[in-house]
Protein backbone atom coordinates (compact mmCIF):
# COMPACT_ATOMS: atom_id res chain seq x y z
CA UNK A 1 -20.90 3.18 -40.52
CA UNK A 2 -20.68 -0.75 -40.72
CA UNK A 3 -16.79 -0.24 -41.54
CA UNK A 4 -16.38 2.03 -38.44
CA UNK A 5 -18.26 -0.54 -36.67
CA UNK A 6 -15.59 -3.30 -37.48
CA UNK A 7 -12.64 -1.23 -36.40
CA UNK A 8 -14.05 -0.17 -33.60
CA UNK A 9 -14.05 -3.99 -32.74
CA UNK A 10 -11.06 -4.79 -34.17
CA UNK A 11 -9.23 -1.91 -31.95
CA UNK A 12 -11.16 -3.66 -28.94
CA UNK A 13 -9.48 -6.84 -29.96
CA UNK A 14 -6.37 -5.50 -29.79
CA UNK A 15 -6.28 -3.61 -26.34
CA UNK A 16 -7.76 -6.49 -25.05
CA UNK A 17 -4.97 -8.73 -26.32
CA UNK A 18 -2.44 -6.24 -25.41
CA UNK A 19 -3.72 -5.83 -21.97
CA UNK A 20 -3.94 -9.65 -21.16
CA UNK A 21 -0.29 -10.13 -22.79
CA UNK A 22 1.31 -7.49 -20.66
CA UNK A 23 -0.68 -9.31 -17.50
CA UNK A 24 1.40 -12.59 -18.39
CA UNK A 25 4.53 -10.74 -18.61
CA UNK A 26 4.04 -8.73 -15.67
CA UNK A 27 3.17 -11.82 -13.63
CA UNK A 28 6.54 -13.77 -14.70
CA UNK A 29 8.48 -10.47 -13.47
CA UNK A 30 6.38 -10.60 -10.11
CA UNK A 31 7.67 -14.19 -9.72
CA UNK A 32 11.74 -13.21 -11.24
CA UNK A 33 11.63 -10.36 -8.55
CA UNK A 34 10.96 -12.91 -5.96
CA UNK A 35 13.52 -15.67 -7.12
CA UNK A 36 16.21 -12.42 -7.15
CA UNK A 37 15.11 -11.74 -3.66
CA UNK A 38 15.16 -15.11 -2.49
CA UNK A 39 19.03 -15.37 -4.42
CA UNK A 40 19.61 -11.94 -2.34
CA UNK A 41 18.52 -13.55 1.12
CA UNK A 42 20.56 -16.94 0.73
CA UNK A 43 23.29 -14.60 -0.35
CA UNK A 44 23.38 -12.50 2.77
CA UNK A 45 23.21 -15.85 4.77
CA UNK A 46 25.96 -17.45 2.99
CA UNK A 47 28.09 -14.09 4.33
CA UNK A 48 26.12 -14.68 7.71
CA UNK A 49 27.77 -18.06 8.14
CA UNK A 50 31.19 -17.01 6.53
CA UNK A 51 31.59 -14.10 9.06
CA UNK A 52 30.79 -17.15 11.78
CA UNK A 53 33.04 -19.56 10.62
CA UNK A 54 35.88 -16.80 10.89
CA UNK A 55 35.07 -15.86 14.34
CA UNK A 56 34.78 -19.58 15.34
CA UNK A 57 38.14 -19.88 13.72
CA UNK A 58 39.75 -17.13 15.74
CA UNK A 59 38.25 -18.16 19.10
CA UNK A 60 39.71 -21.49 18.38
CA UNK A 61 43.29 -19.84 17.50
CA UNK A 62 43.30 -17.96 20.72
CA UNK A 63 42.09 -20.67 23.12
CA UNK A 64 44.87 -22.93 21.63
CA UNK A 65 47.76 -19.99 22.27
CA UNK A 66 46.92 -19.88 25.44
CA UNK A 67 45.98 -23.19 26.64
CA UNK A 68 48.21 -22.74 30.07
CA UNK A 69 45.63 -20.22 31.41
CA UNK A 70 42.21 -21.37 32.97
CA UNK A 71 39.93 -18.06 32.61
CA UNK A 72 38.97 -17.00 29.35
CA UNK A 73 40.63 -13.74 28.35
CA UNK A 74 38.50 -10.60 27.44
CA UNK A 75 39.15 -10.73 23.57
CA UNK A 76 37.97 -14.65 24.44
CA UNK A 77 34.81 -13.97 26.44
CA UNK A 78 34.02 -10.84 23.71
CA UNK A 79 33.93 -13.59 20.74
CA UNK A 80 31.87 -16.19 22.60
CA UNK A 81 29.26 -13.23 23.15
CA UNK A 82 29.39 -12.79 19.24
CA UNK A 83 29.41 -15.95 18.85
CA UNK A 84 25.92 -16.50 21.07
CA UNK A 85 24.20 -13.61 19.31
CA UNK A 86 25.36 -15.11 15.59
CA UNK A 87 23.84 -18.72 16.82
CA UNK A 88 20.72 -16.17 17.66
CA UNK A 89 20.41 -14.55 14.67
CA UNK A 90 21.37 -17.34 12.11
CA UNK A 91 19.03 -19.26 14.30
CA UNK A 92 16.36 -16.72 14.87
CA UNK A 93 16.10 -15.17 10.83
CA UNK A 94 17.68 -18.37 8.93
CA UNK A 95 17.18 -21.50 10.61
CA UNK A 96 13.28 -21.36 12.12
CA UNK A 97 11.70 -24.71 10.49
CA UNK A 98 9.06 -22.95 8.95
CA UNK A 99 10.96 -20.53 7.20
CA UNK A 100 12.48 -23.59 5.64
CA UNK A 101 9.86 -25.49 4.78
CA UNK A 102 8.52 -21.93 2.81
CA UNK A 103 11.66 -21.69 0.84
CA UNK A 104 12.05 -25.31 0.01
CA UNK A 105 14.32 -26.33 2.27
CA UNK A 106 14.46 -29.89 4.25
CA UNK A 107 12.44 -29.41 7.51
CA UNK A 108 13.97 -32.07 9.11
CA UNK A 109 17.74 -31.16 8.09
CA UNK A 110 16.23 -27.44 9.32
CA UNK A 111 15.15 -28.83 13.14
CA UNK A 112 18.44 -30.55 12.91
CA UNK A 113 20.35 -27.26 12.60
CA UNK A 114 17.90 -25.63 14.85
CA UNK A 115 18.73 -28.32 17.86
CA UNK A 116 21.92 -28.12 17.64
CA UNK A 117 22.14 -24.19 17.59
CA UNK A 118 20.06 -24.31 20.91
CA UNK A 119 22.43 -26.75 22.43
CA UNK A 120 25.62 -24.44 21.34
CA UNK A 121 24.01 -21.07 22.73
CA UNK A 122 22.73 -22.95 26.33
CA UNK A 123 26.75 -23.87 26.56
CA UNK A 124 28.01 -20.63 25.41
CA UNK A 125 25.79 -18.65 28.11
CA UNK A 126 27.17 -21.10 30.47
CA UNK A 127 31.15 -22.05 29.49
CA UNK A 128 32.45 -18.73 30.60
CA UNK A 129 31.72 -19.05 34.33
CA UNK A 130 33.06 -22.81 34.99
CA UNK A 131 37.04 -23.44 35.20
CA UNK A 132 36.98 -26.21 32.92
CA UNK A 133 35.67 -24.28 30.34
CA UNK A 134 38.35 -23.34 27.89
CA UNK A 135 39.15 -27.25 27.46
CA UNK A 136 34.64 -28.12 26.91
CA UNK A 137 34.65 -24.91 24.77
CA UNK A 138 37.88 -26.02 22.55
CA UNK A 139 36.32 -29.04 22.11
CA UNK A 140 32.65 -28.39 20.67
CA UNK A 141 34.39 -25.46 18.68
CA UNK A 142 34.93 -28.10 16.53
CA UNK A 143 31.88 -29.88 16.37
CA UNK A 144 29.99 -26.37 16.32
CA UNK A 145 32.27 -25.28 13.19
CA UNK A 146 31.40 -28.47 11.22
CA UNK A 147 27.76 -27.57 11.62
CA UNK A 148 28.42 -24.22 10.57
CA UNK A 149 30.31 -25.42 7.15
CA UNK A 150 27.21 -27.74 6.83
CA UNK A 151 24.82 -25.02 7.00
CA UNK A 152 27.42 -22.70 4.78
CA UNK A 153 26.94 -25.82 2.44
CA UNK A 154 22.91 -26.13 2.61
CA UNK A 155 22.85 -22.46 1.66
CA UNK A 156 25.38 -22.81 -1.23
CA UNK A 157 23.03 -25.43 -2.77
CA UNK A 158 19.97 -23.17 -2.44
CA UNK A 159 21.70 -20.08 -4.30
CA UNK A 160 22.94 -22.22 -6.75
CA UNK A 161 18.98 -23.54 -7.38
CA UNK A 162 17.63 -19.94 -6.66
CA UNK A 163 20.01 -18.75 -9.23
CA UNK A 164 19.25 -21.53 -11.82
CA UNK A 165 15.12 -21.26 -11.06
CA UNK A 166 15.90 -17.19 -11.63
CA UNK A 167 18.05 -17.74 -14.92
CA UNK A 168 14.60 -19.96 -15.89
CA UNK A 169 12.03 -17.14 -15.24
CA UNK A 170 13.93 -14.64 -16.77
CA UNK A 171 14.45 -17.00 -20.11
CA UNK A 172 10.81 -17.35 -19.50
CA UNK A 173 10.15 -13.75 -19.61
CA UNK A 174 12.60 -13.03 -22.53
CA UNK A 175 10.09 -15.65 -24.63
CA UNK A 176 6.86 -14.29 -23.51
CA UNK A 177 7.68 -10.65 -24.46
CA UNK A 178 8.80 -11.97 -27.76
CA UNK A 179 6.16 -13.73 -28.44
CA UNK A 180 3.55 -11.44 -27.68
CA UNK A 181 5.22 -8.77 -29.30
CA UNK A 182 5.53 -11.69 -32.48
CA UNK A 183 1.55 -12.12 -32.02
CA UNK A 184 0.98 -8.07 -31.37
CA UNK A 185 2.98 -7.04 -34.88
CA UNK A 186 1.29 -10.04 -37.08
CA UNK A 187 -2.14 -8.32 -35.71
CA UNK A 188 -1.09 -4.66 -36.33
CA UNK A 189 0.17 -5.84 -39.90
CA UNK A 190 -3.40 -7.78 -40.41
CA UNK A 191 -5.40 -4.86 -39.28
CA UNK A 192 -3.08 -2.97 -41.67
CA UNK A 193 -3.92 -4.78 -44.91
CA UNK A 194 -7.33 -4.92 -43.88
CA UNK A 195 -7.84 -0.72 -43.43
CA UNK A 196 -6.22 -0.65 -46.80
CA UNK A 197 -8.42 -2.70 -48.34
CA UNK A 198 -11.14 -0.90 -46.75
CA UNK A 199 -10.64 2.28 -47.88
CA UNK A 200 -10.03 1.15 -51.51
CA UNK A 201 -13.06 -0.35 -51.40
CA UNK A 202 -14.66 2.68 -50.49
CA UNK A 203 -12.48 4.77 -53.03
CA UNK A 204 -13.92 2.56 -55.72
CA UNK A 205 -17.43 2.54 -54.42
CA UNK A 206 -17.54 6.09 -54.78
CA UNK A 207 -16.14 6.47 -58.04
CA UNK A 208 -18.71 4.63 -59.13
CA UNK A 209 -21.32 6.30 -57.17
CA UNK A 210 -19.51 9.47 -59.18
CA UNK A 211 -19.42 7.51 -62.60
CA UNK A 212 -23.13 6.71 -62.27
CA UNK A 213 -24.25 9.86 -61.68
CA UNK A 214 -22.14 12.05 -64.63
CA UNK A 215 -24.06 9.63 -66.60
CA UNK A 216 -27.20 10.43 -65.04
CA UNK A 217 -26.89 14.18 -66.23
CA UNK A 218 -25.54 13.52 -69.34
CA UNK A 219 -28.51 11.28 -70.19
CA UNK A 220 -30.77 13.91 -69.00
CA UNK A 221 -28.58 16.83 -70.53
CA UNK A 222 -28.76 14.88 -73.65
CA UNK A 223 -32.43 14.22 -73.50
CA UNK A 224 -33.26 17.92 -73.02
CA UNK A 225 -31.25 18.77 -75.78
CA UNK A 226 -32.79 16.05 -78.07
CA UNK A 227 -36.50 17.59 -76.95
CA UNK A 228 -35.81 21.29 -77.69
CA UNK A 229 -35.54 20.93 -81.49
CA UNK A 230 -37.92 18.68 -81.65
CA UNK A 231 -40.34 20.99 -80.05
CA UNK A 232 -39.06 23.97 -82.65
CA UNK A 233 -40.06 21.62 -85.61
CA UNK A 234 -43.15 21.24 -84.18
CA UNK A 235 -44.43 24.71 -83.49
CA UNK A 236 -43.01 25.43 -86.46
CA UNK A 237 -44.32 22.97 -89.51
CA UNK A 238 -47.90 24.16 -87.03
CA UNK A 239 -47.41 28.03 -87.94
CA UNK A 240 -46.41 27.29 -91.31
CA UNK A 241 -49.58 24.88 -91.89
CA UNK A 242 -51.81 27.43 -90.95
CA UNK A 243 -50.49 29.72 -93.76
CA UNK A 244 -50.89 26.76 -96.28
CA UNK A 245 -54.25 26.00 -98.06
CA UNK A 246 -55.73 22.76 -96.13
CA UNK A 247 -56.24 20.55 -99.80
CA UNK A 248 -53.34 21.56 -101.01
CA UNK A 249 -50.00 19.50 -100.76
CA UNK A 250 -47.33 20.73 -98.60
CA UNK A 251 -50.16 21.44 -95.77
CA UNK A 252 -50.47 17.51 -95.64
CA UNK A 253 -46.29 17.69 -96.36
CA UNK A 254 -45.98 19.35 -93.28
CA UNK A 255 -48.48 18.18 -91.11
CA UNK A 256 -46.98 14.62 -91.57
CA UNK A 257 -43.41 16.24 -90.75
CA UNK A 258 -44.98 17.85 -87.38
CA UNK A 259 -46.57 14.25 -86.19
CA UNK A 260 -43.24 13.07 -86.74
């Protein structure tokens, strides 16, 4: 019962061991999943800014064919509409200070970029209706691509960090499984040795408890059988007496054989 006890605790140990261990692990994978998502998200804005940069770069191509005209074209007008719903959306899901500041980002380079996006879209809603606007626009396309390649940039840093800090976790990972399953195998191999010695123990305890009691019935066997003739001498030498004359020799012969 005492043994049962012990492995019964033991066992307890164990679960409790294995359940805090696979707590730790499953934390670190909580926190990889969210490095892989963040290395996702400044992924899809890298591609964000790439698809801008290209449609900057063929606004810019077109306006400088056809510098002799003073209205904007439709293929013109249709990328500066992109273009003012990009600015919205890099500016909107990318570029919002506090969205920085969450993901470790500068929040002053992030009101920076944020500024000068507003600035851009205000002109873009505006550069299509005034005459001089294919020479204004030609010339902040410029500015407004550098800022673009800047931001490209920014974002090409923070993959490269989300990327290294994800590499980290999941090295991280890699040695808390194997060490836990290190710790978890030394334990098993412990509780092992120890349920073998256990039962040996008990193997030998009860041989003995067997050894002790064959002798127990072989003593008594033994003594019964030592008793029996003993108790045929007796009633024996006690018939024959009473045949024998009481003075004469073998009566006191056998009276001293039957006290003995």
């Amino acid at each position: 019962m005492k043994n049962i006890h012990k492995i019964s605790i033991y066992f307890v140990i164990l679960i409790v061991l294995f359940i805090t261990g696979g707590g730790l692990i499953l934390g670190r994978i909580h926190v990889m999943t969210i490095a892989h998502e963040r290395l996702i998200e400044e992924h899809h804005e890298i591609d964000q800014i790439t698809a801008f940069l290209t449609r900057i770069d063929t606004l810019m191509g077109l306006l400088v064919q056809q510098q002799d005209r003073t209205e904007f074209s439709a293929p013109e007008l249709s990328l500066i509409e992109k273009l003012a719903k990009d600015l919205e959306q890099i500016r909107g899901t990318s570029v919002r200070g506090e969205e920085f500041e969450e993901s470790g980002h500068s929040l002053a380079e992030s009101r920076r970029f944020v500024s000068l996006f507003e600035r851009f879209q205000r002109f873009l809603a505006s550069v299509g209706q005034r005459p001089e606007g294919r020479e204004e626009l030609l010339g902040r396309l410029e500015s407004l691509r550098q800022a673009g390649a800047d931001l490209q940039a920014f974002y090409m840093r923070e993959m490269g960090e989300a990327a290294d800090h994800a590499q980290l976790i999941e090295v991280q990972v890699m040695h808390r499984i194997a060490v836990i399953g290190l710790v978890f195998l030394l334990l098993l191999c412990a509780a092992a040795v120890w349920f073998v010695y256990l039962i040996n123990r008990s193997t030998l305890m009860l041989i003995e408890r067997e050894k002790n009691l064959t002798i127990g019935l072989l003593a008594q066997s033994l003594s019964h059988e030592i008793r029996n003739p003993l108790s045929i001498i007796k009633s024996s030498t006690s018939v024959i007496r009473r045949k024998l004359p009481p003075d004469s020799e073998e009566y006191e012969i056998t009276g001293y054989l039957r006290d003995e």
